[in-house]
Protein backbone atom coordinates (compact mmCIF):
# COMPACT_ATOMS: atom_id res chain seq x y z
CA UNK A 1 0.00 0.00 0.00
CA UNK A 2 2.66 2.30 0.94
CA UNK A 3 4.68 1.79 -2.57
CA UNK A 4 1.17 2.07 -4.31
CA UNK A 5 0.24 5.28 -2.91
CA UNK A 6 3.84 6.70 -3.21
CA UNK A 7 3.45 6.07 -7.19
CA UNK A 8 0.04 7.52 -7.00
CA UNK A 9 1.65 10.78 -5.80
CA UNK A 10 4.94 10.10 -8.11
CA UNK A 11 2.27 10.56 -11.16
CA UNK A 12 0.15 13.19 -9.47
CA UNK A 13 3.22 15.08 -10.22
CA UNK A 14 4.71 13.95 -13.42
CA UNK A 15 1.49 14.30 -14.79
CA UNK A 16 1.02 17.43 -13.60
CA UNK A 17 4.42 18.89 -14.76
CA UNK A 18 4.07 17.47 -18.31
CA UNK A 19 0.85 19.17 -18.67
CA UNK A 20 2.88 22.50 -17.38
CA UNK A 21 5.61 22.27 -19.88
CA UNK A 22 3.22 21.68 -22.25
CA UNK A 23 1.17 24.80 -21.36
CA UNK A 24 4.46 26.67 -21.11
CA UNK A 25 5.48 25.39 -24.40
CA UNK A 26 2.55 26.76 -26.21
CA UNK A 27 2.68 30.00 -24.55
CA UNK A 28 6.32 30.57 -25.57
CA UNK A 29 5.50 29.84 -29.41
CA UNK A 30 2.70 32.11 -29.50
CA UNK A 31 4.31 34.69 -27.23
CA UNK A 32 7.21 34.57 -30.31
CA UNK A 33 5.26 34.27 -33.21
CA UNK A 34 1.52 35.59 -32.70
CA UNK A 35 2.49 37.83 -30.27
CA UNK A 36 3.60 41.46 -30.64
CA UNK A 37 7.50 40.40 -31.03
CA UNK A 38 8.22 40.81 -35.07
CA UNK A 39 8.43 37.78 -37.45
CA UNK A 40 11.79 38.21 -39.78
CA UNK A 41 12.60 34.50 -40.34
CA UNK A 42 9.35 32.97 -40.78
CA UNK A 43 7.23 30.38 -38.89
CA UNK A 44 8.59 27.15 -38.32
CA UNK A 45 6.99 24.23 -39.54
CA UNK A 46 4.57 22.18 -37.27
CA UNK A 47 6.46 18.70 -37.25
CA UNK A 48 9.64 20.92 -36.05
CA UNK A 49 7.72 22.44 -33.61
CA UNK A 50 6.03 19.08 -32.32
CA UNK A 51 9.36 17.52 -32.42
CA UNK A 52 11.04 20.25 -29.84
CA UNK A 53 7.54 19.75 -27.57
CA UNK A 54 8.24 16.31 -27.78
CA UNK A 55 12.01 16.53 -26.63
CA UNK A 56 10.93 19.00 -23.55
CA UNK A 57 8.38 16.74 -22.35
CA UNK A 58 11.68 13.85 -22.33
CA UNK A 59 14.04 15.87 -20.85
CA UNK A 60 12.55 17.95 -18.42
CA UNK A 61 10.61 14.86 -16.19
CA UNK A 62 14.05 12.89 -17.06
CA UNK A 63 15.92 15.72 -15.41
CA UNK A 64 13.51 16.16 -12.52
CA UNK A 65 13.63 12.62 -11.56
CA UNK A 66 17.45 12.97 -11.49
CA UNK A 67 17.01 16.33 -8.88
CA UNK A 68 14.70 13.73 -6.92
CA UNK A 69 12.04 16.57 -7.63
CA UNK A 70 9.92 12.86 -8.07
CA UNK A 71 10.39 11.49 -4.56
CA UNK A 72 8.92 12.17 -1.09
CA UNK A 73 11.17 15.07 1.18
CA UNK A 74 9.12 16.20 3.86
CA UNK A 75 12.49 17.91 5.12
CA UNK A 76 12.50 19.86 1.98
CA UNK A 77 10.72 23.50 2.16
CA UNK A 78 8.54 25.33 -0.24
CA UNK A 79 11.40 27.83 -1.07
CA UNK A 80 13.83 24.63 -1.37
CA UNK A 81 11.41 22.74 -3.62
CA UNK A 82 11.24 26.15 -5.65
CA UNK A 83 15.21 26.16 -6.01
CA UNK A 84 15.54 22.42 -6.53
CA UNK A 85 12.73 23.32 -9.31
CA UNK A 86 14.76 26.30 -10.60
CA UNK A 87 18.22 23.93 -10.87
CA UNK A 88 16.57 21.23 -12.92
CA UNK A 89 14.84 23.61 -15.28
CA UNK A 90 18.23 25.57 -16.01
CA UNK A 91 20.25 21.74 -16.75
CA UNK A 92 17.18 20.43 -18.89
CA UNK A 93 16.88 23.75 -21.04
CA UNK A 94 20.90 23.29 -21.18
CA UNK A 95 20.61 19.73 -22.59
CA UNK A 96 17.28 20.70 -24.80
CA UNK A 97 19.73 23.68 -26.14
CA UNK A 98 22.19 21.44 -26.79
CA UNK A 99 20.30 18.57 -28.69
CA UNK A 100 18.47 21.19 -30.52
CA UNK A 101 21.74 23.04 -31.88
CA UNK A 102 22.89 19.45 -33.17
CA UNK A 103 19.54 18.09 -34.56
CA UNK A 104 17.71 21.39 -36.08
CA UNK A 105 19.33 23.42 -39.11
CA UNK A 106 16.90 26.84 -37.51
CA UNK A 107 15.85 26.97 -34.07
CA UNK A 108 14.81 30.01 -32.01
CA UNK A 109 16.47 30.70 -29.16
CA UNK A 110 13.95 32.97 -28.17
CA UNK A 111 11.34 30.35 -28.16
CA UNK A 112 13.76 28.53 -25.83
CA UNK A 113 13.72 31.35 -23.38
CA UNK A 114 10.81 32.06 -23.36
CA UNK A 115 9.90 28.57 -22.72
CA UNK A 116 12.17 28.34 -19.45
CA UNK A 117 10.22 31.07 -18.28
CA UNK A 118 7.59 30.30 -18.23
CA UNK A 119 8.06 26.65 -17.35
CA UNK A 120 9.64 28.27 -14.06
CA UNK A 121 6.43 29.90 -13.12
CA UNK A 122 4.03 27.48 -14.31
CA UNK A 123 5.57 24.46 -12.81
CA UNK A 124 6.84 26.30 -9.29
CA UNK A 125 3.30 27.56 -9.21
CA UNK A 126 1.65 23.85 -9.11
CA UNK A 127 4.17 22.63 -7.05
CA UNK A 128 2.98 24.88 -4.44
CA UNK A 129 -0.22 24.62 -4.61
CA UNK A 130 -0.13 20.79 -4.34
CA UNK A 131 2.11 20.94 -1.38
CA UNK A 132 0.03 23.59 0.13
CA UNK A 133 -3.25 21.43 -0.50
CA UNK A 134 -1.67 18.35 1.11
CA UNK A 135 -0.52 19.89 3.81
CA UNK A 136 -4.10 21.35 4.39
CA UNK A 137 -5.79 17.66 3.79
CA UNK A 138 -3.47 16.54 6.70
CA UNK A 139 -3.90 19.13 8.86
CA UNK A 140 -7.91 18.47 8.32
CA UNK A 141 -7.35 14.71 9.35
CA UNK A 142 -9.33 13.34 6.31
CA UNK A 143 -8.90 9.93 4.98
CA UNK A 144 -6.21 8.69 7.18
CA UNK A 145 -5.40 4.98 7.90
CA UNK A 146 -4.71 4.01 11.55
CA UNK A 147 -1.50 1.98 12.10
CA UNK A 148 -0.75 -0.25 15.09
CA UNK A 149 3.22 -0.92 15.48
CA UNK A 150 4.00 -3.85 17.17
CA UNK A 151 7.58 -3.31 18.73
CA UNK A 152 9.04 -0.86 21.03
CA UNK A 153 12.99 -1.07 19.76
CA UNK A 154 15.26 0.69 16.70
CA UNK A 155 13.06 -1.40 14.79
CA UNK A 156 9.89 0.17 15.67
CA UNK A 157 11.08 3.56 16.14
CA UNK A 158 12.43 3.80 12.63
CA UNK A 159 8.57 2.75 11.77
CA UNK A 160 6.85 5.43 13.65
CA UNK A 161 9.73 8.25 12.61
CA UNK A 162 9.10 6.69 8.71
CA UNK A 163 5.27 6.95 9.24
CA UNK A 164 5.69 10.78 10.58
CA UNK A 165 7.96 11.82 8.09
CA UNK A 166 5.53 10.75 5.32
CA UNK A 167 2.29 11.88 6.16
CA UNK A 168 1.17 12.79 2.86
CA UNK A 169 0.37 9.39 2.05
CA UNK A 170 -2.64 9.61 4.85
CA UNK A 171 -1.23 7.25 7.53
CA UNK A 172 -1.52 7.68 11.58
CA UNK A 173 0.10 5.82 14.32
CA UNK A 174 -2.14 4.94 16.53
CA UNK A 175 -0.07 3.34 19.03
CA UNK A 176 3.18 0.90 19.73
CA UNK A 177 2.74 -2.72 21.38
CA UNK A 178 5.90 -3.02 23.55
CA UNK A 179 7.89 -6.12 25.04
CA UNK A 180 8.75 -5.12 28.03
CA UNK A 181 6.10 -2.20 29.35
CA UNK A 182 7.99 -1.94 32.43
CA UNK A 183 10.99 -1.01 30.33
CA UNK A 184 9.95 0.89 27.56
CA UNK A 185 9.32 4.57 27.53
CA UNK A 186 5.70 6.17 27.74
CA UNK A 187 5.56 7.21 23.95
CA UNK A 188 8.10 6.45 21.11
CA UNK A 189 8.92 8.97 19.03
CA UNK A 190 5.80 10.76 19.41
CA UNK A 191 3.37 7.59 18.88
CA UNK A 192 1.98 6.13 22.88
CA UNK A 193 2.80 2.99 24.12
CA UNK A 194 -0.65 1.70 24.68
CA UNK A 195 -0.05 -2.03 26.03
CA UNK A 196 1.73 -5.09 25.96
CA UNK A 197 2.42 -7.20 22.40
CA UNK A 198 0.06 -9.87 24.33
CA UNK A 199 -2.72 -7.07 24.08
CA UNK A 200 -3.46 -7.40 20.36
CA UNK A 201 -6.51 -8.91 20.17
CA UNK A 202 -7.99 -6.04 23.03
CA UNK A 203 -6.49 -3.15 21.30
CA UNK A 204 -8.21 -4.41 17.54
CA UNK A 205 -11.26 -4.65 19.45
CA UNK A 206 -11.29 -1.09 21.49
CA UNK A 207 -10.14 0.78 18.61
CA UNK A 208 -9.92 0.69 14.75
CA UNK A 209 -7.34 0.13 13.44
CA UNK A 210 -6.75 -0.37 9.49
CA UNK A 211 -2.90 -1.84 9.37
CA UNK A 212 -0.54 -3.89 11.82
CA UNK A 213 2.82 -3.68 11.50
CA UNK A 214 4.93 -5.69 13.40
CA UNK A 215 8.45 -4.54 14.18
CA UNK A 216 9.87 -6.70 16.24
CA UNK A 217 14.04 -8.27 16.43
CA UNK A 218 15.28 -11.24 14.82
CA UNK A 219 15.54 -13.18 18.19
CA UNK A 220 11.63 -12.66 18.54
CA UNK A 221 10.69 -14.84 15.54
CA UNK A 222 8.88 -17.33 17.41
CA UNK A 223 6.63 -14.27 18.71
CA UNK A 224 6.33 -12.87 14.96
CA UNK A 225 4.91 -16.61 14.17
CA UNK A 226 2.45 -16.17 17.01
CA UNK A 227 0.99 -13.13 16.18
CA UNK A 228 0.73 -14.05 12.33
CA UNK A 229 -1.54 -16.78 13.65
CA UNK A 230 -3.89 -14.55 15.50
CA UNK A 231 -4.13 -11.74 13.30
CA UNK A 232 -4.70 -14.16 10.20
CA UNK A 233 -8.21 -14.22 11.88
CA UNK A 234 -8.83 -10.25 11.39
CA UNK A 235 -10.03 -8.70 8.41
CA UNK A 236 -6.80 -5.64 9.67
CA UNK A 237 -4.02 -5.83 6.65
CA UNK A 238 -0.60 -6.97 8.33
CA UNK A 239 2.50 -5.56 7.58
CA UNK A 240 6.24 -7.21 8.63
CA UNK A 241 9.05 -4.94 8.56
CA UNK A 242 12.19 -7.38 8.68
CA UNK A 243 15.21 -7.06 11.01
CA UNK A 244 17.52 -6.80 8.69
CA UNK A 245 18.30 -2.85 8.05
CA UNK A 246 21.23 -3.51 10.34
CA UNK A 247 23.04 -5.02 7.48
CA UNK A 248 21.74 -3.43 4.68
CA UNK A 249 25.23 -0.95 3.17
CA UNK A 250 24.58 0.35 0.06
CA UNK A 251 21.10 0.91 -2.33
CA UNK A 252 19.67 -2.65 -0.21
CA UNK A 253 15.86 -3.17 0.15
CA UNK A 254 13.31 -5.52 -1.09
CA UNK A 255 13.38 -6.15 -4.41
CA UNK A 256 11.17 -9.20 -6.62
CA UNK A 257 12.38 -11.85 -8.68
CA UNK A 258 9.77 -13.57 -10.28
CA UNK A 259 7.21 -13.14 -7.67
CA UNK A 260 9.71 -14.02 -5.33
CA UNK A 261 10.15 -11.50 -2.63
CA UNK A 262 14.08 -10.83 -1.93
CA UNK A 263 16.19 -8.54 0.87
CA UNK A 264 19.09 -6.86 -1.27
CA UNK A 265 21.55 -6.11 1.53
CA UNK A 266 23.90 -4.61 -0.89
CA UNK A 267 23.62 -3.56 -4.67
CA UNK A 268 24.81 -1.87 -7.37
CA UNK A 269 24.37 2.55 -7.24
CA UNK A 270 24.10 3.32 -10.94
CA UNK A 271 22.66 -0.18 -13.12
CA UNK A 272 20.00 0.54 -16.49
CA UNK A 273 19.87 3.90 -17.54
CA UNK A 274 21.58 5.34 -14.81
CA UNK A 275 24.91 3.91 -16.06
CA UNK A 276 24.19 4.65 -19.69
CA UNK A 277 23.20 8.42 -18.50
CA UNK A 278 26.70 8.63 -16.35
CA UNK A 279 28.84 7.06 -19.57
CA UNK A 280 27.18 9.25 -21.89
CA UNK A 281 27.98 12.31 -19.91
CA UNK A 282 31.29 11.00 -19.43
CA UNK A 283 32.15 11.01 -23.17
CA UNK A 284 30.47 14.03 -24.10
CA UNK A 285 32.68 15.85 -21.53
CA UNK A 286 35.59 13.93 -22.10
CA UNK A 287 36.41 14.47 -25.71
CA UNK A 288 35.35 18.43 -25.25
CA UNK A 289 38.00 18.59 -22.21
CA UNK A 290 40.46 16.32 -24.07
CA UNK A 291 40.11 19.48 -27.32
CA UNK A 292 40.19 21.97 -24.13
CA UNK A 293 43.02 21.08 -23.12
CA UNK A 294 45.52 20.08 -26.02
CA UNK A 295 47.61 22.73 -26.25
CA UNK A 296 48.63 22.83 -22.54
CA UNK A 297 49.18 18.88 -22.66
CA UNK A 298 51.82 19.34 -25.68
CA UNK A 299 53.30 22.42 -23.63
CA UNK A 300 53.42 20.22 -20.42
CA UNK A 301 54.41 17.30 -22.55
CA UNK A 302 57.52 19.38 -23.67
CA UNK A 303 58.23 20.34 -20.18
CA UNK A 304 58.10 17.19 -18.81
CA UNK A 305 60.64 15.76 -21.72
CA UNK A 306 63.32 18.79 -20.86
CA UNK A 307 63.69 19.08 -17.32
CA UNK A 308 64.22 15.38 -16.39
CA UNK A 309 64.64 11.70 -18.14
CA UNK A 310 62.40 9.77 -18.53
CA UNK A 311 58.64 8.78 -20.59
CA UNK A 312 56.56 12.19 -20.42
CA UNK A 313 53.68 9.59 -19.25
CA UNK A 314 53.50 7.41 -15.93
CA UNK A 315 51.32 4.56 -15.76
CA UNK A 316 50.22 3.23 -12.56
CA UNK A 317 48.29 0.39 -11.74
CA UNK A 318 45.32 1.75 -10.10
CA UNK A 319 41.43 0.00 -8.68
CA UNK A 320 38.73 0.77 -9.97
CA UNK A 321 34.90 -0.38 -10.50
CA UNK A 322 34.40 -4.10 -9.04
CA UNK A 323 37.95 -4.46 -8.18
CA UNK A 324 39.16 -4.36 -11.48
CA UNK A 325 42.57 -2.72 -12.12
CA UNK A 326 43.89 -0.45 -14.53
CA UNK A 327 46.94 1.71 -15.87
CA UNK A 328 45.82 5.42 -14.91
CA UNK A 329 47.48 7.93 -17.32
CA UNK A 330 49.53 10.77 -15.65
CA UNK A 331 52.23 13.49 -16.56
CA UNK A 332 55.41 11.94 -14.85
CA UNK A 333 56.59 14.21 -11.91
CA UNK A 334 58.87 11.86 -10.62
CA UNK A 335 62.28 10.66 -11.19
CA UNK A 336 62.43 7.27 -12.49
CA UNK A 337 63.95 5.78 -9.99
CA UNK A 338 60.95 7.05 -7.29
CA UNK A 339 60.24 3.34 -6.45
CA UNK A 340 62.97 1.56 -6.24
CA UNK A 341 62.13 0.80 -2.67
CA UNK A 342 59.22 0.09 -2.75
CA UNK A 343 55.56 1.36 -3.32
CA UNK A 344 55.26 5.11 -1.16
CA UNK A 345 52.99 7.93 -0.41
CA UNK A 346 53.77 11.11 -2.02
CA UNK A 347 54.83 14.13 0.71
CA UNK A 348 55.01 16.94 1.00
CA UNK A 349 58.58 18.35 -0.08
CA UNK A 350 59.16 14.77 -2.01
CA UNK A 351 62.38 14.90 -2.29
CA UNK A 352 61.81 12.69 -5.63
CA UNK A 353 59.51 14.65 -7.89
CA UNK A 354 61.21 16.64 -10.41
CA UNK A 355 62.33 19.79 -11.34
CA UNK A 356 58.27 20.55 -12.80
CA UNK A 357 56.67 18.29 -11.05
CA UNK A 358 55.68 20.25 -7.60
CA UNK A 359 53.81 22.55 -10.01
CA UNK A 360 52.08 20.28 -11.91
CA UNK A 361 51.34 18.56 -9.11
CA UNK A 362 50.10 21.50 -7.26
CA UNK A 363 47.83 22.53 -9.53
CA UNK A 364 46.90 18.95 -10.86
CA UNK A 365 48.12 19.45 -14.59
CA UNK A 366 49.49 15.99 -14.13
CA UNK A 367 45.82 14.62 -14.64
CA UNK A 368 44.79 15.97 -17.54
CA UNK A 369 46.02 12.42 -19.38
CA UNK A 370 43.04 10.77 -17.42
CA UNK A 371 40.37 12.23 -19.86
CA UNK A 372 41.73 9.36 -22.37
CA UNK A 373 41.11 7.28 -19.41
CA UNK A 374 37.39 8.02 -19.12
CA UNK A 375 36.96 7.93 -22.88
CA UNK A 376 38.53 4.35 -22.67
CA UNK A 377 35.86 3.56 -20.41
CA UNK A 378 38.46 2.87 -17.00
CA UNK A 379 37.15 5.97 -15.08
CA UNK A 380 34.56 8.68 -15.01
CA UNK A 381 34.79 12.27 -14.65
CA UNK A 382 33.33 11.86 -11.40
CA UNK A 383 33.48 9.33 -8.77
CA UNK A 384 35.87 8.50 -5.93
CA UNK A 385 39.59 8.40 -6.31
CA UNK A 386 41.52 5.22 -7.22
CA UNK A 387 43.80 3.97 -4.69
CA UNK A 388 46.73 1.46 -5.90
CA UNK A 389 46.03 -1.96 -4.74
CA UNK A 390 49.11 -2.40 -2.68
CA UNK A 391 47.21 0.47 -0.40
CA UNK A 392 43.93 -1.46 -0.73
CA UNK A 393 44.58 -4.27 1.34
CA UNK A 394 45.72 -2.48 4.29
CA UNK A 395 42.72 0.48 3.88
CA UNK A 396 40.44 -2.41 4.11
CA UNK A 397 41.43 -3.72 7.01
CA UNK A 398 41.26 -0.73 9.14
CA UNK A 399 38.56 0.89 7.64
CA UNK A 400 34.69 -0.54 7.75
CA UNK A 401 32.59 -0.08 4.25
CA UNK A 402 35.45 0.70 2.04
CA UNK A 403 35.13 -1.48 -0.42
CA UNK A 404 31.54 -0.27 -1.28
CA UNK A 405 33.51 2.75 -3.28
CA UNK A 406 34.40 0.36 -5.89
CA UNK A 407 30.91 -0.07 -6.90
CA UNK A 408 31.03 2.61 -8.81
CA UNK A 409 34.14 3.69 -11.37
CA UNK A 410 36.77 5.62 -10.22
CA UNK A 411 36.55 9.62 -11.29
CA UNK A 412 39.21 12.40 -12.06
CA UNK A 413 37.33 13.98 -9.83
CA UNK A 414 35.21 13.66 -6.78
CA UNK A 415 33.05 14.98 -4.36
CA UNK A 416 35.82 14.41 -1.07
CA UNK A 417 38.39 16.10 -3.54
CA UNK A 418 36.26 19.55 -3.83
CA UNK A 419 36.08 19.26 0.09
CA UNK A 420 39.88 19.94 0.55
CA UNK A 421 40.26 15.83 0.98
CA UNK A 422 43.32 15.37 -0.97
CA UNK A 423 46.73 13.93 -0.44
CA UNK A 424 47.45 12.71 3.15
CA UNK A 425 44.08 13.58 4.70
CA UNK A 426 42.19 11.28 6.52
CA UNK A 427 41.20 8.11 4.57
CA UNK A 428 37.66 7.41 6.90
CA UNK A 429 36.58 11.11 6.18
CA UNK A 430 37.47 10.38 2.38
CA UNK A 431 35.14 7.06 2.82
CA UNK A 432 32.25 9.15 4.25
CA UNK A 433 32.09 11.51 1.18
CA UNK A 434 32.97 9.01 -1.15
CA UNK A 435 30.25 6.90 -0.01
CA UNK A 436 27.46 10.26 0.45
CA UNK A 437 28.22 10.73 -3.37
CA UNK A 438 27.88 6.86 -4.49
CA UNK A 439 24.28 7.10 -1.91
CA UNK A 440 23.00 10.64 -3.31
CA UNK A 441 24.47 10.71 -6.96
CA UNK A 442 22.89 12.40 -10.04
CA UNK A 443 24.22 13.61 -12.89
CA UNK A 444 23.18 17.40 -11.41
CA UNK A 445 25.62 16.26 -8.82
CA UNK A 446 28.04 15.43 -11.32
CA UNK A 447 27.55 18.57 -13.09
CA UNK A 448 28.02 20.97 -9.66
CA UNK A 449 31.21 18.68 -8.51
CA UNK A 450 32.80 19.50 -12.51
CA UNK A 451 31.80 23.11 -11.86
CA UNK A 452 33.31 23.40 -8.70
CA UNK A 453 36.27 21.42 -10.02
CA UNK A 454 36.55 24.25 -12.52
CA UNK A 455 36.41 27.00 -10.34
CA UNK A 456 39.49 26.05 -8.15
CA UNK A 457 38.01 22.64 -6.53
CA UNK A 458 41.75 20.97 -7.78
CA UNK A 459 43.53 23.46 -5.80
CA UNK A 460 44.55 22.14 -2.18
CA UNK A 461 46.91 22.48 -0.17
CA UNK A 462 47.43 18.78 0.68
CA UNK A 463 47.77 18.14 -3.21
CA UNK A 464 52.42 17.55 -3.14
């Protein structure tokens, strides 16, 4: 019930917006060419026309799902909805521009505008009002569905916090069953403790109640097995929330195979068109950097080649996605003989980089090769940073979760780098961002971490 209504409201919205853009759409056209704003050019034709519609109505809801503008955030206010809104429009009329400029001989940019205009307004507009007009429905108390938690512990809380925090979908904790009711506290999180587990049946029959959902540990089984039994003689739907969220890591949850319900305690961040989204973007941005940046690769090339001997390139095994290694591509700032004794840390005043290499180094010129590596397909723009394996083993030992950053590819960039987390900083705080960006990624995220990237986010002063 709780995944049905949530796509109820999902579509609510789509729906909503594509009927928006579509509104906006036709407003921009005629405020262009039946308005009072001279014709020079001509009309375009209808099927061109219909054809840009039809690409708005794509990218815009694709865009907005990628902003999350499609899932539940309570914690989100109206003017942070507005701005999330106000983001997503700006990178979906970017991408419309873009397609357009390579797909139409004559488009008008003016149209375009226009469009985001009033696509802004039209669409911020709804969005409040069906916030505003949920939020009075709740506060009215119509059409809610009473909910009876069974389970005083983590387990339960999370339940009554999760039922609180999502109250557009019309549900209402009546109550929590506890274990122990000389132990537990008067109310959890809000919701009273009204009785004992073994008060069921008398708290169905004092009060209505439309769902049970029992919340109990895994040790309690036996108990789960008992109360299945007696409430399999109520007409009250049942609900089991499994103790397993404990070990759930990364993107877990319940997933179906076949009709076969299954607990994913771990999977895979990006998979369908996620990934293809992510390795389009990475090629698109790859080859424009790699044409970007030519002539100061040949100048650095030439530097490298005069001021010490040596390759002008250094390859160096690196991890990446799944575990897999590969060569990463860099300017050589070292002597040759850096390693001699074994695999080390760079340091700061490294007595073995040479003459050009604390400047490239400092100001990361030394990565530019890596673009070839994300056009090869061995990295991404963005992602975490790849470690060399001989570092691995040890990293994993000390620190819990790592290995969950190779689930995604490796990145030139990343969102711990743009935090100042470069060099020897600490590895756990690297984890944590490394692992909020695999959790919370988009390719809006990409786009903001390239941005900042741009605008000084390589500069550090732990990068020697």
């Amino acid at each position: 019930m709780f995944s049905r209504l949530q796509r109820f409201y999902t579509s609510i919205k789509v729906a909503t917006d594509i009927v928006m853009l579509t509104v906006a759409f036709c407003l921009a056209y005629a405020t262009r060419f039946i308005g009072l704003i001279p014709v020079t050019d001509g009309i375009p034709p209808l099927d061109e026309t219909l054809a840009s519609l039809l690409m708005a109505l794509v990218i815009f809801p694709l865009t907005f799902h990628q902003s999350n503008l499609y899932t539940t955030n309570r914690s989100r206010t109206h003017i942070g909805e507005l701005f999330a809104v106000f983001k997503a429009s700006i990178t979906a009329t970017l991408i419309l521009v873009a397609l357009t400029y390579f797909t139409r001989e004559r488009y008008s940019r003016l149209t375009l505008a226009l469009f985001l205009g009033y696509a802004l307004v039209l669409v911020s507009v709804t969005r409040l009002v069906l916030r505003l007009a949920l939020s009075e429905v709740r506060r009215r108390g119509y059409n809610l569905k009473t909910i009876l938690v069974i389970g005083e512990g983590d387990l339960g809380r999370r339940v009554v916090e999760t039922v609180r925090d999502h109250r557009e979908l019309g549900f209402r904790v009546v109550g929590v069953l506890a274990q122990d009711l000389e132990k537990a506290r008067r109310k959890v999180r809000g919701a009273p403790v009204i009785g004992r587990v073994e008060d069921v049946e008398r708290v169905l029959d004092e009060q209505p109640v439309d769902q049970v959902i029992i919340a109990l540990p895994l040790e309690q089984q036996a108990v789960v097995k008992q109360l299945m039994e007696l409430l399999a003689l109520r007409t009250v739907d049942v609900k089991v929330v499994p103790d397993l969220y404990q070990y759930i890591t990364l993107y877990g949850g319940l997933e179906e195979f076949g009709g076969l319900p299954i607990i994913s305690l771990q999977g895979d961040p990006m998979d369908g068109w996620s990934r293809i989204g992510k390795r389009a973007f990475d090629i698109l941005f790859s080859l424009v950097a790699i044409v970007l940046t030519a002539p100061m690769m040949v100048v650095t090339a030439l530097m490298v080649k005069l001021t010490s001997r040596g390759p002008i390139l250094y390859k160096q095994e690196r991890m990446g996605m799944d575990g897999r290694t590969f060569h990463i591509l860099k300017f050589r700032t070292m002597r040759i003989d850096a390693e001699v004794t074994g695999a080390k840390m760079a340091s700061a005043d490294d007595p073995r980089r040479t003459p050009i290499g604390t400047f490239l180094r400092k100001y990361s010129v030394d990565e530019l090769p890596q673009f070839f590596n994300v056009l090869v397909g061995d990295m991404s723009l963005v992602g975490p940073r790849p470690e060399r394996p001989v570092f691995i083993e040890e990293f994993k030992r000390q620190i819990p979760r790592y290995h969950l950053r190779h689930k995604v590819k490796a990145g030139i960039t990343g969102w711990a780098q743009i935090n100042g987390l470069r060099g020897q900083t600490s590895i756990q705080k690297r984890i944590e961002y490394d692992l909020y960006y695999i959790e919370n990624w988009s390719l809006l995220m990409d786009l903001k971490i390239l941005v900042r990237t741009a605008l000084g986010g390589f500069l550090s002063k732990n990068a020697y």
